[in-house]
Protein backbone atom coordinates (compact mmCIF):
# COMPACT_ATOMS: atom_id res chain seq x y z
CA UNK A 1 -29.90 98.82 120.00
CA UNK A 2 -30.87 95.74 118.18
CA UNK A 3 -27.18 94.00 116.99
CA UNK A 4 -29.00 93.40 113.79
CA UNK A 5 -29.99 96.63 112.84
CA UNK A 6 -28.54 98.22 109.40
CA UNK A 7 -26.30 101.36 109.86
CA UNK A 8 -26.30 103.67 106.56
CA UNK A 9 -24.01 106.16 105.69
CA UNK A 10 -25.09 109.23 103.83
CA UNK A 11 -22.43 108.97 101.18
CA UNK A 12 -20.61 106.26 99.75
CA UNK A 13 -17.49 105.63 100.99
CA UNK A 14 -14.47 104.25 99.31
CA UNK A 15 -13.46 100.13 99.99
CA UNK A 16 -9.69 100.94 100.96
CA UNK A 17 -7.66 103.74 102.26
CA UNK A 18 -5.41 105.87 100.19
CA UNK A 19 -3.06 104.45 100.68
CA UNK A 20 -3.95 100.93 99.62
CA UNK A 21 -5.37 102.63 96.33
CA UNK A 22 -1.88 104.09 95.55
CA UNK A 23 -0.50 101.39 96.52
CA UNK A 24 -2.65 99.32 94.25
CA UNK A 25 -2.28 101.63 91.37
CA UNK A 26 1.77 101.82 91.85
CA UNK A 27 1.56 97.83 91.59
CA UNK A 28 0.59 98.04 88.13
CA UNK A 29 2.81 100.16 87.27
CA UNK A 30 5.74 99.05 88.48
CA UNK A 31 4.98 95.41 86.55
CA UNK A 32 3.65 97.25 83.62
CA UNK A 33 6.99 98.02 83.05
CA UNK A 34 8.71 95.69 84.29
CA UNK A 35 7.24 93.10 81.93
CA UNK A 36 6.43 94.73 78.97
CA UNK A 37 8.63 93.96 75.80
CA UNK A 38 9.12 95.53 72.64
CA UNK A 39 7.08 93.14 71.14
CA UNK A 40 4.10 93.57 73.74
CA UNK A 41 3.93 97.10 72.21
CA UNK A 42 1.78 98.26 68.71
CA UNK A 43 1.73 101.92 67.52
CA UNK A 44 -1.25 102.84 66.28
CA UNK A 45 -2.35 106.05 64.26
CA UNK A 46 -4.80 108.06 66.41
CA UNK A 47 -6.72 111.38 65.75
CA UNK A 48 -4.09 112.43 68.13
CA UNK A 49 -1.48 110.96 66.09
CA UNK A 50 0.25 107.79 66.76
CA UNK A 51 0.60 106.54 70.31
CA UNK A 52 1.63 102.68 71.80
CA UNK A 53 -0.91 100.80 72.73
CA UNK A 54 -0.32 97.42 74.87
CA UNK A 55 -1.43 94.07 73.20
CA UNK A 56 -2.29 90.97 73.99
CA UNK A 57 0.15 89.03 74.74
CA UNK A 58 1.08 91.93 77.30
CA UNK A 59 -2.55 91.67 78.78
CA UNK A 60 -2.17 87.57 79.21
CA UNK A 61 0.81 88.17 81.39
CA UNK A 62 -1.32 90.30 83.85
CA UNK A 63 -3.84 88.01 84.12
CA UNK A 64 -1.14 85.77 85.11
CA UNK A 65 0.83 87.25 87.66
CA UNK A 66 -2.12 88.97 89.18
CA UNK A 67 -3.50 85.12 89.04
CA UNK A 68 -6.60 85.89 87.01
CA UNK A 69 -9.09 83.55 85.75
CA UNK A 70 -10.74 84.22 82.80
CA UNK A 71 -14.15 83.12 81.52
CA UNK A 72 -16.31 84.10 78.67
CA UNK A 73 -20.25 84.26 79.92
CA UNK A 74 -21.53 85.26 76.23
CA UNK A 75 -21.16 84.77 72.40
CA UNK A 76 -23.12 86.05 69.48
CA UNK A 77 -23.00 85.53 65.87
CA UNK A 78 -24.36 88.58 63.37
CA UNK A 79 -24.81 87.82 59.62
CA UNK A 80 -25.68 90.43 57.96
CA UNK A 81 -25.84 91.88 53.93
CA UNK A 82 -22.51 91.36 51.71
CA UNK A 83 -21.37 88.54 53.31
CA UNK A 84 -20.63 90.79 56.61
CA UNK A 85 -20.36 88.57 59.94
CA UNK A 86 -20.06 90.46 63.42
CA UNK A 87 -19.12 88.45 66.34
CA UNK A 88 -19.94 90.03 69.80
CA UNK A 89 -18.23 88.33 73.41
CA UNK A 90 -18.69 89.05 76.76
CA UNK A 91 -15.74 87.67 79.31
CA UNK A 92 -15.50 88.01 83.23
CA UNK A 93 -12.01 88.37 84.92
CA UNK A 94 -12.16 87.38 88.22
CA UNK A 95 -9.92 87.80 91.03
CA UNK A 96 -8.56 85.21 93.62
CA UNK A 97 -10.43 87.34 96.37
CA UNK A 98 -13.26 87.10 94.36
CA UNK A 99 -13.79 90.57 92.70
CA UNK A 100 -14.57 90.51 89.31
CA UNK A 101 -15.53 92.69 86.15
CA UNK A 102 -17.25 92.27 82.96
CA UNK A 103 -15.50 93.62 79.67
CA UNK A 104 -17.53 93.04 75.96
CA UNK A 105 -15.69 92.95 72.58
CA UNK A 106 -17.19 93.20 68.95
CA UNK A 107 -15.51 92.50 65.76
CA UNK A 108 -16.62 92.83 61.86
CA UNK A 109 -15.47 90.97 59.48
CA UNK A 110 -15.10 94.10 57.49
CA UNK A 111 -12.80 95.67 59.29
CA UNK A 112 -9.81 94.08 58.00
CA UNK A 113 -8.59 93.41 54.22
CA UNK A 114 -6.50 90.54 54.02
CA UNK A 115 -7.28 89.21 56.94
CA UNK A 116 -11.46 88.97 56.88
CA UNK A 117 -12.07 85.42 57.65
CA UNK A 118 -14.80 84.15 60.28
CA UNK A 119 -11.49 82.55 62.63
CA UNK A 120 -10.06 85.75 62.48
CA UNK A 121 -13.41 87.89 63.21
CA UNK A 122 -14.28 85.98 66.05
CA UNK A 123 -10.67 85.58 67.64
CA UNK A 124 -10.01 89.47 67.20
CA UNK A 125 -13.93 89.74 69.21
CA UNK A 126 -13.18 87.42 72.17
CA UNK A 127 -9.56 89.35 72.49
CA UNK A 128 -11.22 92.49 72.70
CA UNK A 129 -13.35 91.53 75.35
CA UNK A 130 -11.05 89.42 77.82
CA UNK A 131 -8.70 92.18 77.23
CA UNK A 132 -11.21 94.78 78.29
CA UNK A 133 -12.40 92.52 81.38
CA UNK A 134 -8.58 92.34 82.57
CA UNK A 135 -7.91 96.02 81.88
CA UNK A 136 -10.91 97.29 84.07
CA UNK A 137 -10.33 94.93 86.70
CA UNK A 138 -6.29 95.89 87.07
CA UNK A 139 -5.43 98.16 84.60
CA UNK A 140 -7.42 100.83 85.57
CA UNK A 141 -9.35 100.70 82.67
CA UNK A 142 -6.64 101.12 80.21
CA UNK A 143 -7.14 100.42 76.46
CA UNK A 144 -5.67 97.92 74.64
CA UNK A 145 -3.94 97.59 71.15
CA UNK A 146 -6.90 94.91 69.77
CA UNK A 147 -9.34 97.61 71.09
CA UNK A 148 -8.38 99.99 68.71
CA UNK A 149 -6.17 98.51 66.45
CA UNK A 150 -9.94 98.19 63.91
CA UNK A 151 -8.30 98.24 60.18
CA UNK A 152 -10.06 100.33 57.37
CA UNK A 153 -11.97 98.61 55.06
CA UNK A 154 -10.68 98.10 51.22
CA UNK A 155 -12.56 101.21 49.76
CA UNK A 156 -12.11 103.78 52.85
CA UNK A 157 -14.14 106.82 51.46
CA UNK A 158 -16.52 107.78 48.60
CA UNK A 159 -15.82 109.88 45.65
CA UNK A 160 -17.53 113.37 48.00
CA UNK A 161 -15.57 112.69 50.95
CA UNK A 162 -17.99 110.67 53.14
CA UNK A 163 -17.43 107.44 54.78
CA UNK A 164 -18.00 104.31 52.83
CA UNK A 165 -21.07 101.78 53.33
CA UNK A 166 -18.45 99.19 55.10
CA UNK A 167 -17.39 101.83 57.58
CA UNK A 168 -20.79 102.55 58.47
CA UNK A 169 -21.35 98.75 59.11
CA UNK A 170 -18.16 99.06 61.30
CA UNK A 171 -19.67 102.28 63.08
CA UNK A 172 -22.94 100.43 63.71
CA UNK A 173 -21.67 97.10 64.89
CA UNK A 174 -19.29 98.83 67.84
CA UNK A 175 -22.34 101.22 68.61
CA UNK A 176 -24.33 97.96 68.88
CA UNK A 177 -21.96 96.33 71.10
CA UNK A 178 -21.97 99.47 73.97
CA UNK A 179 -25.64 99.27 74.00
CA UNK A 180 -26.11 102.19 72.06
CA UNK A 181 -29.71 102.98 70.22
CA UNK A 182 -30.53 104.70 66.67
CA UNK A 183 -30.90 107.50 68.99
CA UNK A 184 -28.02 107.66 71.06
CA UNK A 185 -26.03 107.74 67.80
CA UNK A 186 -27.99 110.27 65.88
CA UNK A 187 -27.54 112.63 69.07
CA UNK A 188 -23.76 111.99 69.10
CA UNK A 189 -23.47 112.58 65.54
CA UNK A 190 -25.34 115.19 65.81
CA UNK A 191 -22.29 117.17 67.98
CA UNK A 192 -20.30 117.06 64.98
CA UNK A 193 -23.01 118.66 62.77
CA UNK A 194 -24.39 115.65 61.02
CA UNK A 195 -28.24 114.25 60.80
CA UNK A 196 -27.54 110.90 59.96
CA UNK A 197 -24.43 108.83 59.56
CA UNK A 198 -24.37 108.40 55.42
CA UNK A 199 -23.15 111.89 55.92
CA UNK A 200 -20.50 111.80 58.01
CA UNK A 201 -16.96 112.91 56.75
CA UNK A 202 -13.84 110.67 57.00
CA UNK A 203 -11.97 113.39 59.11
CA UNK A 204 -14.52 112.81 61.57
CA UNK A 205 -14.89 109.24 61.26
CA UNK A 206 -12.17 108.45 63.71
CA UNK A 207 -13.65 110.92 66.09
CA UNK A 208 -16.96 109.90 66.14
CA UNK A 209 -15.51 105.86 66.70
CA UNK A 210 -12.94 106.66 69.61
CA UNK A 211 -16.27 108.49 71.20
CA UNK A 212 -18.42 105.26 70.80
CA UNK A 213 -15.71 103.04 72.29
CA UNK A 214 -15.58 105.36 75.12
CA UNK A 215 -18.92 104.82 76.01
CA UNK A 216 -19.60 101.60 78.82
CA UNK A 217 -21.71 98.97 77.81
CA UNK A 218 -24.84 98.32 79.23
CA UNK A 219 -25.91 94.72 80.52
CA UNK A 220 -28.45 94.28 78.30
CA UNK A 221 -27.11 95.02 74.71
CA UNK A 222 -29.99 96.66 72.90
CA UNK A 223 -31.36 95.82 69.54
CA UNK A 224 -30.55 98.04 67.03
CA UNK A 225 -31.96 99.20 63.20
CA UNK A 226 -30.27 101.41 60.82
């Protein structure tokens, strides 16, 4: 038999034993808890009612004692009507053995009320996505506070119940960031009985956005129109 030749399994078979992936999952846990503080913590109102959520300076200390480096590989800058600005980042966590992953984070500077200024935008956006980069590489994909901690805009609802024009900016700027097209969303929103999004109801606004943020970005982030 040629020493060269390829052997290939019929199925794809897992890196490390069981072991080593309970043993790398207990790991985590065992610091999660060992070094998170009170202050590491943020409760945040859910559609399944308020639950803690673990912020950033919780996810800095993992990428320190698991000796993380952290680089970001992409920023963009989105102006659009109003005065809206939407900052999109891409980071890479990378491992000392060399493994790595990719997390993306989005931000609008109409998500927050008081505190809507470009530093802020753009800060909350990178956060986002090194926290997402350190979560799936260690974290098991876990979610962070910054991920979901997205305030309401000023006016959260119109006079009939639907969402406002700012929350539909806010809808379409995450969508954007997972890669999602106009058609992706129209089919999702279409699961909760709605044709287009100027329809959708506040009670199923948070819904609809924990469903988008669920979804994994693609690598190529496509261009979207609304």
């Amino acid at each position: 038999m040629d020493e060269h030749a390829i052997v290939k399994s019929g199925i794809v078979m897992p890196a490390v034993t069981s072991d080593e992936a309970v043993a790398a999952f207990q790991a985590y846990q065992d610091l999660a808890k060992k070094i998170t503080l009170k202050e590491d913590i943020q409760m945040i109102k859910t559609s399944q009612g308020a639950r803690p959520f673990k912020k950033k300076s919780f996810w800095r200390k993992v990428q320190r004692y698991f000796n993380l480096s952290v680089e970001i590989t992409e920023e963009r800058k989105e102006e659009h009507g109003d005065g809206e600005i939407v900052y999109h980042f891409k980071a890479r966590a990378i491992a000392p053995n060399g493994a790595f992953m990719d997390g993306t984070g989005s931000c609008s500077s109409m998500e927050k009320e008081y505190e809507n200024t470009e530093h802020n935008t753009r800060a909350t956006a990178e956060t986002r996505a090194k926290n997402r980069a350190i979560s799936d590489l260690v974290a098991f994909g876990e979610v962070s506070a910054e991920e979901v901690m997205q305030g309401e805009p000023t006016k959260t609802t119109s006079s009939d119940g639907k969402i406002s024009e700012k929350q539909r900016k806010r809808l379409f700027a995450i969508s954007k960031s997972k890669g999602l097209t106009e058609d992706d969303v129209k089919n999702l929103i279409k699961g909760y009985g709605y044709e287009k999004t100027a329809d959708i109801n506040w009670k199923d606004y948070d819904k609809i956005i924990e469903e988008i943020e669920a979804v994994e970005a693609t690598e190529e982030q496509t261009e979207m129109q609304y």
